[in-house]
N, C-alpha and C. Protein backbone atom coordinates (compact mmCIF):
# COMPACT_ATOMS: atom_id res chain seq x y z
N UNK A 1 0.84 -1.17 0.00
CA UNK A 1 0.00 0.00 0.00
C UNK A 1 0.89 1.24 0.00
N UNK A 2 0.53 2.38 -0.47
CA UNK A 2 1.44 3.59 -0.63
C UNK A 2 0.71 4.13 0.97
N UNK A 3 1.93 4.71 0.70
CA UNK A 3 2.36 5.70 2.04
C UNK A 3 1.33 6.63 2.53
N UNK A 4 0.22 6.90 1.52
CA UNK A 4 -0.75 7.95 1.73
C UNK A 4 -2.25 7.02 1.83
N UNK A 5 -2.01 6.36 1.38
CA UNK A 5 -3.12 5.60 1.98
C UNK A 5 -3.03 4.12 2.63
N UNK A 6 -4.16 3.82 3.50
CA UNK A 6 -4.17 2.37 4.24
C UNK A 6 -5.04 1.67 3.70
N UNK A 7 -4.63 0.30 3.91
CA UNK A 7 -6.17 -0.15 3.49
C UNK A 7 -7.09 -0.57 4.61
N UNK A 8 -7.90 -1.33 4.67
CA UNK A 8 -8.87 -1.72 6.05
C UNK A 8 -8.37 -2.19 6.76
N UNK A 9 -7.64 -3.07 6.85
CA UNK A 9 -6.57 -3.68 7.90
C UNK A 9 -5.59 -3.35 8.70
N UNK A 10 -4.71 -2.31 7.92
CA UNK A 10 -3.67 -1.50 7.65
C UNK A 10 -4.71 -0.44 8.86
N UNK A 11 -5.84 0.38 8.63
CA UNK A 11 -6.38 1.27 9.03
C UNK A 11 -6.98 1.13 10.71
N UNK A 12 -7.15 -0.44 10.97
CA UNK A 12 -7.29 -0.98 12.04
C UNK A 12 -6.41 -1.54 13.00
N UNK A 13 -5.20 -1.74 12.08
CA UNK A 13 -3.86 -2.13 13.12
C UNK A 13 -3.10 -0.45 13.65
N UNK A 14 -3.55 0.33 12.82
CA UNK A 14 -2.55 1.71 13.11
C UNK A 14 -3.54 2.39 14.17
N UNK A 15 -4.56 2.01 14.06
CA UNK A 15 -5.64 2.70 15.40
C UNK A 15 -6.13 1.45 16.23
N UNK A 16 -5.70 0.63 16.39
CA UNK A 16 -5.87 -0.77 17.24
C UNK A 16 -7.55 -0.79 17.52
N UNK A 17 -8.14 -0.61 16.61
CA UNK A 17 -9.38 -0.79 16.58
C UNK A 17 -10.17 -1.82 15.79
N UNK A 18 -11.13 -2.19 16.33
CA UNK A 18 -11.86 -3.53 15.32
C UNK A 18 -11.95 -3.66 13.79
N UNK A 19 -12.43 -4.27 13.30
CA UNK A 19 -13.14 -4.20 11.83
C UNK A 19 -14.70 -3.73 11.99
N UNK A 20 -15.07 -4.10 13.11
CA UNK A 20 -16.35 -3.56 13.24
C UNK A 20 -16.52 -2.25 13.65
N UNK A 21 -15.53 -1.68 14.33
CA UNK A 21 -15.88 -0.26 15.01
C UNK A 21 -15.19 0.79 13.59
N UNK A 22 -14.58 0.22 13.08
CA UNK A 22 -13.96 0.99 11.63
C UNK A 22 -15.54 0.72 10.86
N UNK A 23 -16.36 0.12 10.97
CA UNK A 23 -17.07 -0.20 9.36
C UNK A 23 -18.25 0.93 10.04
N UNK A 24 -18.43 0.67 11.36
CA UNK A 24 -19.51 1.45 12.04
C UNK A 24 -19.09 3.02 11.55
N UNK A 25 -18.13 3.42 12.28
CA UNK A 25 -17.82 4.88 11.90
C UNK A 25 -17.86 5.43 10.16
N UNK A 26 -18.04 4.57 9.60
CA UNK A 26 -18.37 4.65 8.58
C UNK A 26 -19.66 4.82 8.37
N UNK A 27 -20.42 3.44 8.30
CA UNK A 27 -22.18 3.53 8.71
C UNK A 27 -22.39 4.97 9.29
N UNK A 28 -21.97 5.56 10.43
CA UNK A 28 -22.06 6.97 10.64
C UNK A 28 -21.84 8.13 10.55
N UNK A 29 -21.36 7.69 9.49
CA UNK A 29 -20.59 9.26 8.43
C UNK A 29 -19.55 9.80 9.26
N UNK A 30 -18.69 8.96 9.96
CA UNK A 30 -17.54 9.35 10.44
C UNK A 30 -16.87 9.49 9.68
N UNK A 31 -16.05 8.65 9.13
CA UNK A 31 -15.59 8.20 7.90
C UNK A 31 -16.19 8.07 6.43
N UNK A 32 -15.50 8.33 5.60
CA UNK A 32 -15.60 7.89 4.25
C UNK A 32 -14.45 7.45 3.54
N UNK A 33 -13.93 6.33 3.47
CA UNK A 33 -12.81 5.94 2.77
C UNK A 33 -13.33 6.06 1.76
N UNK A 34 -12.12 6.14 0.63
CA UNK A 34 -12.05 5.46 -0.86
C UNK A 34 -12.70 4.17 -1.01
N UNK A 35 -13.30 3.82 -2.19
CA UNK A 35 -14.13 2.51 -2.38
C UNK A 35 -13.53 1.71 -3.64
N UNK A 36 -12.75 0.94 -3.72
CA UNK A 36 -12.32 0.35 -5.07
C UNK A 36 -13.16 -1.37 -5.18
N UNK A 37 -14.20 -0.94 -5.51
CA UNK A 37 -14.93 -2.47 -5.57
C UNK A 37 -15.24 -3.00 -4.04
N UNK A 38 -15.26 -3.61 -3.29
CA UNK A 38 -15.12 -4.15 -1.75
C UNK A 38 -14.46 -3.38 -0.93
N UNK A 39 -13.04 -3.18 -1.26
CA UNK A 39 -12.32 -2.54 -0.61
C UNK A 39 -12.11 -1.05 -0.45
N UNK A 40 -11.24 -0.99 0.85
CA UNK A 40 -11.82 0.33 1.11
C UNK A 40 -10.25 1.20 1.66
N UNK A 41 -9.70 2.22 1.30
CA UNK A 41 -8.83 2.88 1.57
C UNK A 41 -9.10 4.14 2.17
N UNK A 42 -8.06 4.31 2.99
CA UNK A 42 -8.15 5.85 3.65
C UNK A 42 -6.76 6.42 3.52
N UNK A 43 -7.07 7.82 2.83
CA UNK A 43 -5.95 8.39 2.88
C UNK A 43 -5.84 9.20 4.09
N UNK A 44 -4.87 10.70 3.72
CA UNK A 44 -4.30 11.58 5.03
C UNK A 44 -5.92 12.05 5.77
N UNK A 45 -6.94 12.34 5.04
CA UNK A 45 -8.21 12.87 5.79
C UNK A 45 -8.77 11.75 6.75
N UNK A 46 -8.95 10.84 6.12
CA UNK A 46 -9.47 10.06 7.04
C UNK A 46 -8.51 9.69 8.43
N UNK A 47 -7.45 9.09 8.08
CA UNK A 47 -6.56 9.32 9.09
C UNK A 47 -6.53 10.14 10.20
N UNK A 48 -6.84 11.41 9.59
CA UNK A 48 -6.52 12.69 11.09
C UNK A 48 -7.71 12.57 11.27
N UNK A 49 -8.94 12.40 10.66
CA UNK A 49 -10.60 12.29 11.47
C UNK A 49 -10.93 10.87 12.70
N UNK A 50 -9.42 10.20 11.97
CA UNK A 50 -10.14 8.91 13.47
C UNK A 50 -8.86 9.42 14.80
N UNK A 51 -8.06 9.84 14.20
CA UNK A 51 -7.09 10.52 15.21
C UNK A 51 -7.79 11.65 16.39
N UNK A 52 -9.12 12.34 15.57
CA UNK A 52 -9.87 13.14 16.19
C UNK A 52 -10.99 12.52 17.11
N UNK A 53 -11.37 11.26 16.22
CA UNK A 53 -12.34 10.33 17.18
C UNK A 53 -12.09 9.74 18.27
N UNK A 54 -10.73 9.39 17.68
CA UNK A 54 -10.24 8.61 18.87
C UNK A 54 -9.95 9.36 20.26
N UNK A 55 -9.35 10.35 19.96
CA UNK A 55 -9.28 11.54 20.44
C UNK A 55 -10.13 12.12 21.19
N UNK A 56 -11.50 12.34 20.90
CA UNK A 56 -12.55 12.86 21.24
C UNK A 56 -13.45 11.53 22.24
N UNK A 57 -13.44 10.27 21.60
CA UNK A 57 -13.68 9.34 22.56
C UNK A 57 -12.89 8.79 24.12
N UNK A 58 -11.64 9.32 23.62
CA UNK A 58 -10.72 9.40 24.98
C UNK A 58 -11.33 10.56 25.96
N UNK A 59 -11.69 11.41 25.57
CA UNK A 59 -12.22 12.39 26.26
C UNK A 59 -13.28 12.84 26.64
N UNK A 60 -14.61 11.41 26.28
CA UNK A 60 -15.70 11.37 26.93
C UNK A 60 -16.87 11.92 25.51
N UNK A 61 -16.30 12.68 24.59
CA UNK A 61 -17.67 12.84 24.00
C UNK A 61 -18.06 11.79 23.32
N UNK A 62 -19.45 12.07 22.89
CA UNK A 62 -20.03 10.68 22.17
C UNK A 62 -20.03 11.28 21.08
N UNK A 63 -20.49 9.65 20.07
CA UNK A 63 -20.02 9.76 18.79
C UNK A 63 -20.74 10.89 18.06
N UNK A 64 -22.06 10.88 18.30
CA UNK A 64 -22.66 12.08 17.91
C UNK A 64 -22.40 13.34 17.90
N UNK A 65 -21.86 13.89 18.96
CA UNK A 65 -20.72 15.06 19.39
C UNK A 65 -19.84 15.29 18.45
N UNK A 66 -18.91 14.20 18.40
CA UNK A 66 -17.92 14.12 17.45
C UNK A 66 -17.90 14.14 15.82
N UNK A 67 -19.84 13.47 15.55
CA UNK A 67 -19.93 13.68 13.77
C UNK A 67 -20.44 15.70 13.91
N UNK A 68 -21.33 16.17 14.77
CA UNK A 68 -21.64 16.87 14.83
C UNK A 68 -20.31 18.04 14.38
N UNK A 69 -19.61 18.31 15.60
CA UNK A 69 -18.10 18.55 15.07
C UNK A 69 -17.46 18.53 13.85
N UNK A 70 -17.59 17.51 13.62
CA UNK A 70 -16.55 17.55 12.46
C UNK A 70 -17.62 18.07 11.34
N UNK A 71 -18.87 17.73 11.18
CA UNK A 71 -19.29 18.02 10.17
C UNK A 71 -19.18 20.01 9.92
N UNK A 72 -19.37 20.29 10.92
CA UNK A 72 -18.91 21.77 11.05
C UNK A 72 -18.14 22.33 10.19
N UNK A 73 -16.86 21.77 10.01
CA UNK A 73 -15.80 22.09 9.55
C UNK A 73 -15.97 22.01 7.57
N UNK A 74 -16.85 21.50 7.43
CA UNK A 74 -17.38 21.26 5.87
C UNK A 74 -18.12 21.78 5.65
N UNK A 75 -19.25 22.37 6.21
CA UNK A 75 -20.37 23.60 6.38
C UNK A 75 -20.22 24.55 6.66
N UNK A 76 -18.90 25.01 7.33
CA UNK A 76 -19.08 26.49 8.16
C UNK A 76 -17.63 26.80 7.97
N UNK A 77 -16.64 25.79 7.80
CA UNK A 77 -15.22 26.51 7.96
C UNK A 77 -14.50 26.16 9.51
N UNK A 78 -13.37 26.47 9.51
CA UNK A 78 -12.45 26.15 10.92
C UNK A 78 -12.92 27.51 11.46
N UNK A 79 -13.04 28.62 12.01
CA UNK A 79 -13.76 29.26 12.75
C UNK A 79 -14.86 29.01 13.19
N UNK A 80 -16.01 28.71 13.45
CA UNK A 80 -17.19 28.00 13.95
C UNK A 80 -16.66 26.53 14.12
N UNK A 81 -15.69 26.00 13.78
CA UNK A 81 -15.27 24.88 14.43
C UNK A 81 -14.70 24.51 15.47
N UNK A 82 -13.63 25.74 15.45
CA UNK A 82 -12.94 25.86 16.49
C UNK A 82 -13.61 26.46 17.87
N UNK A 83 -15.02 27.14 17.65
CA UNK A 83 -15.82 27.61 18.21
C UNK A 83 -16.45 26.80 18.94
N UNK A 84 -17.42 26.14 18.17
CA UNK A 84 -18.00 24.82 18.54
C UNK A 84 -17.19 24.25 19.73
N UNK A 85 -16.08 23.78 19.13
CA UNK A 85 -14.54 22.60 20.02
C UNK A 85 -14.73 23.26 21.29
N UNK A 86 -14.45 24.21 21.47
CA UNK A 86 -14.33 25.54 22.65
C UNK A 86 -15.34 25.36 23.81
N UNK A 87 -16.76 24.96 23.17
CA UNK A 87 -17.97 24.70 23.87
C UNK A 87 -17.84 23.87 24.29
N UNK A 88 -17.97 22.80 23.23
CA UNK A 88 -17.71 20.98 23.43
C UNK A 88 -16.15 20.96 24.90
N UNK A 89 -15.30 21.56 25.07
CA UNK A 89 -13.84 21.06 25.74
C UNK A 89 -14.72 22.00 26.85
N UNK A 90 -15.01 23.64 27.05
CA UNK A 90 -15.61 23.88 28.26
C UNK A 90 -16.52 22.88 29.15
N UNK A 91 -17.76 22.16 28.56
CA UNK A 91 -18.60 21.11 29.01
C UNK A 91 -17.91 20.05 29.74
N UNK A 92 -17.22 19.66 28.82
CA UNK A 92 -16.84 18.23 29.05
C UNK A 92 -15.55 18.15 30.12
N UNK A 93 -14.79 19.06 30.17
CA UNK A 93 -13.98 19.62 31.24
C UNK A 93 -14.83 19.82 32.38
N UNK A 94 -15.55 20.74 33.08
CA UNK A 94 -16.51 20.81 34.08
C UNK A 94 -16.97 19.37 34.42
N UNK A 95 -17.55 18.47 32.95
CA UNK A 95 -17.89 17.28 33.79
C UNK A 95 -16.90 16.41 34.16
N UNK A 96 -15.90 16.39 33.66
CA UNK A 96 -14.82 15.50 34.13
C UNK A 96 -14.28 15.83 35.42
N UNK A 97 -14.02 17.30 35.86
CA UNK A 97 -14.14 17.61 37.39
C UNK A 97 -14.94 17.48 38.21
N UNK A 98 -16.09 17.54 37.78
CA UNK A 98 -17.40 17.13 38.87
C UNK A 98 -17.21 15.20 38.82
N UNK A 99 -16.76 14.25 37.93
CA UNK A 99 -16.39 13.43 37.64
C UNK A 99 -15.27 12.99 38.61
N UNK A 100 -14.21 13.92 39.00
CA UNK A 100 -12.58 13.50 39.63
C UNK A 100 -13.37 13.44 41.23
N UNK A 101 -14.41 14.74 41.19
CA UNK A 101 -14.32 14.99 42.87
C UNK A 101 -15.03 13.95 43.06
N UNK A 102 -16.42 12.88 42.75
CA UNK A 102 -16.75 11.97 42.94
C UNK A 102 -15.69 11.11 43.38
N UNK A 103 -14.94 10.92 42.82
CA UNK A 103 -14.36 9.87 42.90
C UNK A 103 -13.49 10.13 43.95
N UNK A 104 -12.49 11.46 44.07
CA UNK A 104 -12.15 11.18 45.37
C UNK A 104 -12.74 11.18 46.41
N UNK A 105 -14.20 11.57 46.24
CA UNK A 105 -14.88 11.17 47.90
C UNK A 105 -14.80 9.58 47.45
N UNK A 106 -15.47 9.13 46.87
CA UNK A 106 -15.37 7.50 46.72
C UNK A 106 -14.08 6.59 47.25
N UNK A 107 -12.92 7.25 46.73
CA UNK A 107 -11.48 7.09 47.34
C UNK A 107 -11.65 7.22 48.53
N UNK A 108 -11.83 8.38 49.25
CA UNK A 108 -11.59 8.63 50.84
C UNK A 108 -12.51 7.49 51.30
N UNK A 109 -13.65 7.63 51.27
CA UNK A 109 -14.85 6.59 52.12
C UNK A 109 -14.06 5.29 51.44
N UNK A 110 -13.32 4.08 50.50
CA UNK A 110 -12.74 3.48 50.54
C UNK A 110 -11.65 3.04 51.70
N UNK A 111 -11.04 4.07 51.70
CA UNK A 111 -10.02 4.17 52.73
C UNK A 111 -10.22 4.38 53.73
N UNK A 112 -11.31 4.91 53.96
CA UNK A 112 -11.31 5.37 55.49
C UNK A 112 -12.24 3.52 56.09
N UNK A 113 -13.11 3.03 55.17
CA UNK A 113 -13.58 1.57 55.37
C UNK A 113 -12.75 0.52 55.67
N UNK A 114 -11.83 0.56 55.02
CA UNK A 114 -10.34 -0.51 54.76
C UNK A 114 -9.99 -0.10 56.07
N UNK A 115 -9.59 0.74 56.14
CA UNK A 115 -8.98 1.35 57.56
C UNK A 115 -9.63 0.91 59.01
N UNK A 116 -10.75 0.98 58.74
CA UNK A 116 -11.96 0.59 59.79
C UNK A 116 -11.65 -1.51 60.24
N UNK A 117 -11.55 -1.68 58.79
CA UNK A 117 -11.51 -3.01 58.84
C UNK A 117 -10.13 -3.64 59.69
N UNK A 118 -8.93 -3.34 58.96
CA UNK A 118 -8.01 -3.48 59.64
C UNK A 118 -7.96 -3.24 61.10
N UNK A 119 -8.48 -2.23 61.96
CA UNK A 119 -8.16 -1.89 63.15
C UNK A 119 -9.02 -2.97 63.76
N UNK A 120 -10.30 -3.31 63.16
CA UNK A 120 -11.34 -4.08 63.37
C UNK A 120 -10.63 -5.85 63.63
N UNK A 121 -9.68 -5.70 62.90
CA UNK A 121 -9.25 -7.23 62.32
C UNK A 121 -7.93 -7.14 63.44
N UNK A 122 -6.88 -6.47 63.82
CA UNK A 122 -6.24 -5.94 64.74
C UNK A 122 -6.91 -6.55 66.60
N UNK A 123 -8.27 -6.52 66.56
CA UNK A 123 -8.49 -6.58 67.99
C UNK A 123 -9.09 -8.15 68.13
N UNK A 124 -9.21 -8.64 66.95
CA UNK A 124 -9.88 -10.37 66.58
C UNK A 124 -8.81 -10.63 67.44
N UNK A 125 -8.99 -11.92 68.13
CA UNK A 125 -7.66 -12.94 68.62
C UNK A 125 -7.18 -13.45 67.54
């Protein structure tokens, strides 16, 4: 395969992702590879759009979020995209902190239980 494009396999070993979650993002207008009969290639665009998914799924938005997004950028231009992004990273930031502090109360009341137990287990004969 040339250097600028992958093929389906090729496109799933470089993003360690399924055959199924590649064909889906497709089904959802994530993607659009090249079509040569069955097969299916992605050049440099597609590439940086699952780099963005992947990307964007690391970081909690859903896929819908993410076609929403990108489709932006083909309708409106990188200004209202970058706009959009701005909204989308304010949100999702806030929830990921309201997200951390959960969890460290969850942490503390862990520890402070464990803790309970041990001293508990300490006075057993």
């Amino acid at each position: 395969m040339t250097e600028d494009r992958l093929s389906f396999k090729e496109m799933c070993a470089r993003f360690d992702v399924t055959p199924r979650t590649l064909r889906y993002y497709e089904y959802i207008e994530l993607l659009a590879p090249e079509k040569e009969g069955r097969a299916r290639f992605y050049g440099p665009r597609e590439t940086a759009r699952m780099t963005l998914i992947l990307r964007g799924r690391r970081f909690g938005f859903s896929l819908e979020e993410i076609r929403q997004w990108l489709l932006i950028y083909g309708k409106k231009g990188e200004r209202p995209q970058l706009e959009s992004w701005l909204q989308l990273a304010d949100r999702q930031l806030s929830e990921l902190e309201r997200q951390r502090a959960e969890l460290e109360v969850s942490l503390a009341d862990l520890r402070a239980l464990r803790e309970t137990a041990v001293q508990e287990l300490a006075k057993l004969p």
